[in-house]
Protein backbone atom coordinates (compact mmCIF):
# COMPACT_ATOMS: atom_id res chain seq x y z
CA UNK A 1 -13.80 -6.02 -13.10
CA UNK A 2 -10.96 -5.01 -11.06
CA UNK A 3 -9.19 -6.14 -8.19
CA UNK A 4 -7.29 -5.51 -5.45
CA UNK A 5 -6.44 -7.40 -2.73
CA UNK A 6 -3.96 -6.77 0.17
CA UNK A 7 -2.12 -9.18 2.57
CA UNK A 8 0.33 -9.05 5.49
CA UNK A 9 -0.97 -7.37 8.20
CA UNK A 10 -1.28 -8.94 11.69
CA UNK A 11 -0.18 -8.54 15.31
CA UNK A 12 3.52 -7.69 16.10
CA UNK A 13 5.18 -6.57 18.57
CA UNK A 14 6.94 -2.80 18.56
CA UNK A 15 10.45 -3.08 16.96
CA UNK A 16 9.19 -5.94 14.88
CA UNK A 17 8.61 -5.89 11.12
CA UNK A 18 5.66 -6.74 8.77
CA UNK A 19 5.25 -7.33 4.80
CA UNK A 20 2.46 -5.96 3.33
CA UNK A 21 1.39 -7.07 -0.22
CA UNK A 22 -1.23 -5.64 -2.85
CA UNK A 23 -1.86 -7.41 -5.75
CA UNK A 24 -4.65 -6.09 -8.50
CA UNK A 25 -6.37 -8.65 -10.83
CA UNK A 26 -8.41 -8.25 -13.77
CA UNK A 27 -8.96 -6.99 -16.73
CA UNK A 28 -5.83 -4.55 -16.12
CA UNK A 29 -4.18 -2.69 -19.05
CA UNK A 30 -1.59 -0.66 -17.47
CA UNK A 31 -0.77 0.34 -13.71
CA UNK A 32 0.55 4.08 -13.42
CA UNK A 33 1.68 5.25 -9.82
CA UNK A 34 0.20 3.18 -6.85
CA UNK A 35 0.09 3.95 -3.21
CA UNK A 36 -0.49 2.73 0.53
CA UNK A 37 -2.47 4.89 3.01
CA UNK A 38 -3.46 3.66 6.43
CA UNK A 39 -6.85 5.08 9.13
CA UNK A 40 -6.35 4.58 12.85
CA UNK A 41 -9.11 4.79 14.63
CA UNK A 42 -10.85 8.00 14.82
CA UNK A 43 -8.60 9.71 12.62
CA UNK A 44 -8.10 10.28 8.50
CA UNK A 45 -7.55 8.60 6.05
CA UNK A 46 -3.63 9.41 5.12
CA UNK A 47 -0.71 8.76 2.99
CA UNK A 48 2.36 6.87 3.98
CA UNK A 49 4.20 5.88 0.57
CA UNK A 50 3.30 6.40 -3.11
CA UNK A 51 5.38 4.84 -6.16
CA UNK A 52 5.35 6.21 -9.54
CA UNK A 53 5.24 4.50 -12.85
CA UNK A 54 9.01 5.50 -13.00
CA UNK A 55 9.73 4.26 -9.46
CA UNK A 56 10.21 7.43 -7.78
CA UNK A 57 9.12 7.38 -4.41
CA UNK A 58 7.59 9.57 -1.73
CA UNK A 59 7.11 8.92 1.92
CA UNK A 60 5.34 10.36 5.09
CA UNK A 61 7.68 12.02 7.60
CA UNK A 62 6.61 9.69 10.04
CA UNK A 63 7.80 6.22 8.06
CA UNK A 64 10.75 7.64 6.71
CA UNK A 65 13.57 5.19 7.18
CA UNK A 66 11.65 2.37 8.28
CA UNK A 67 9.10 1.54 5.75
CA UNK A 68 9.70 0.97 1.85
CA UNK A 69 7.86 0.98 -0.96
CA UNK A 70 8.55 -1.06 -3.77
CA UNK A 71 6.75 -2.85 -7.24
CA UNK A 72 6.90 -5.87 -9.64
CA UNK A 73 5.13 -5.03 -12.82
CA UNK A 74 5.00 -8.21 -13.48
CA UNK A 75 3.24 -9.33 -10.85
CA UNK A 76 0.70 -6.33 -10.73
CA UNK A 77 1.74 -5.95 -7.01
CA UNK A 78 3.29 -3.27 -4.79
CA UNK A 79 4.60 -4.04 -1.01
CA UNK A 80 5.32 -2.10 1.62
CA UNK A 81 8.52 -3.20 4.17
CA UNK A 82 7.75 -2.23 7.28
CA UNK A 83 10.08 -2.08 10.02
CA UNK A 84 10.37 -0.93 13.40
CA UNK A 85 7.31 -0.61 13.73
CA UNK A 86 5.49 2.04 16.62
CA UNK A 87 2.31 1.46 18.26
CA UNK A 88 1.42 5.08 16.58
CA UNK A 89 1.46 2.61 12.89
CA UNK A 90 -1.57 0.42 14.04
CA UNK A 91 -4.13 1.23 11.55
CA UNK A 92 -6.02 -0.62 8.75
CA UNK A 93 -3.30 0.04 5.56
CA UNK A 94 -5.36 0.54 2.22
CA UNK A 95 -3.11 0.31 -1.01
CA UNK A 96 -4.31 2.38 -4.14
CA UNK A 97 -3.36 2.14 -7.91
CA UNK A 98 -4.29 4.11 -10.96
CA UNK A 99 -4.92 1.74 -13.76
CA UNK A 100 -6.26 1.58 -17.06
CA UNK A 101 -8.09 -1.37 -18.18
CA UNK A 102 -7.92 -0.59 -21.68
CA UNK A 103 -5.98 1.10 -24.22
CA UNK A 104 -6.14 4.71 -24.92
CA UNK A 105 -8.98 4.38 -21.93
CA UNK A 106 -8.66 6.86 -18.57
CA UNK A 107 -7.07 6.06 -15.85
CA UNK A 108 -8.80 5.46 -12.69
CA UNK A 109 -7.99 5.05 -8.89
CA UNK A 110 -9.25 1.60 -7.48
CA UNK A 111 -8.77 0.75 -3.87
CA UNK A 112 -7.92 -2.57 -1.95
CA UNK A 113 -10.26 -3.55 1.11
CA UNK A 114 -7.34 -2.84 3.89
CA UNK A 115 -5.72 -4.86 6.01
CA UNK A 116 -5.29 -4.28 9.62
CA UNK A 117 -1.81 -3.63 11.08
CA UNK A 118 -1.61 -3.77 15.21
CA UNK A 119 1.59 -2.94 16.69
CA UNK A 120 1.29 -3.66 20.77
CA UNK A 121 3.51 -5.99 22.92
């Protein structure tokens, strides 16, 4: 079985910063690109950073220059570096990773259980 869990979120107040971590456990073989999306209420599910296996990155127009995306193989775990933060980036933030739990096996997309992000003074 596979894994992942996310921490960092919270309450902070607009300008402030948060560090979101994602960590997958498991019977994991190899991680290929991985990913954070966030939902606000009553609206999509959408993107905000992905990561490939090569570390080339892509962001949302609306994080770009404030939020980062970055990885430790090692660790199995991708963060996001958020920074001044909006009251328009409270939403629950979901990270996603295609993995492989074998090798020569497919890789699959496995999703974290999200972690709630409020930005309000």
């Amino acid at each position: 079985q596979v894994q992942l869990v996310e921490s960092g979120g919270g309450l902070v107040q607009p300008g402030g910063s948060l560090r979101l971590s994602c960590v997958a456990s498991g019977s994991i073989f190899s991680i290929n690109a991985m990913g954070w999306y966030r939902q606000a209420p009553g609206k999509q599910r959408e993107v905000v950073e992905g990561i490939t296996g090569g570390a080339n990155t892509n962001y949302a127009d609306s994080v770009k220059g404030r939020f980062t995306i970055s990885r430790d193989n090692a660790k199995n775990t991708v963060y996001l570096q958020m920074n001044s933060l909006k009251r328009e980036d409270t939403a629950v933030y979901y990270c996603n990773k295609r993995m492989s739990t074998r090798r020569g096996g497919p890789f699959d997309v496995y999703w974290g259980q999200g972690t709630q992000v409020t930005v309000s003074s």
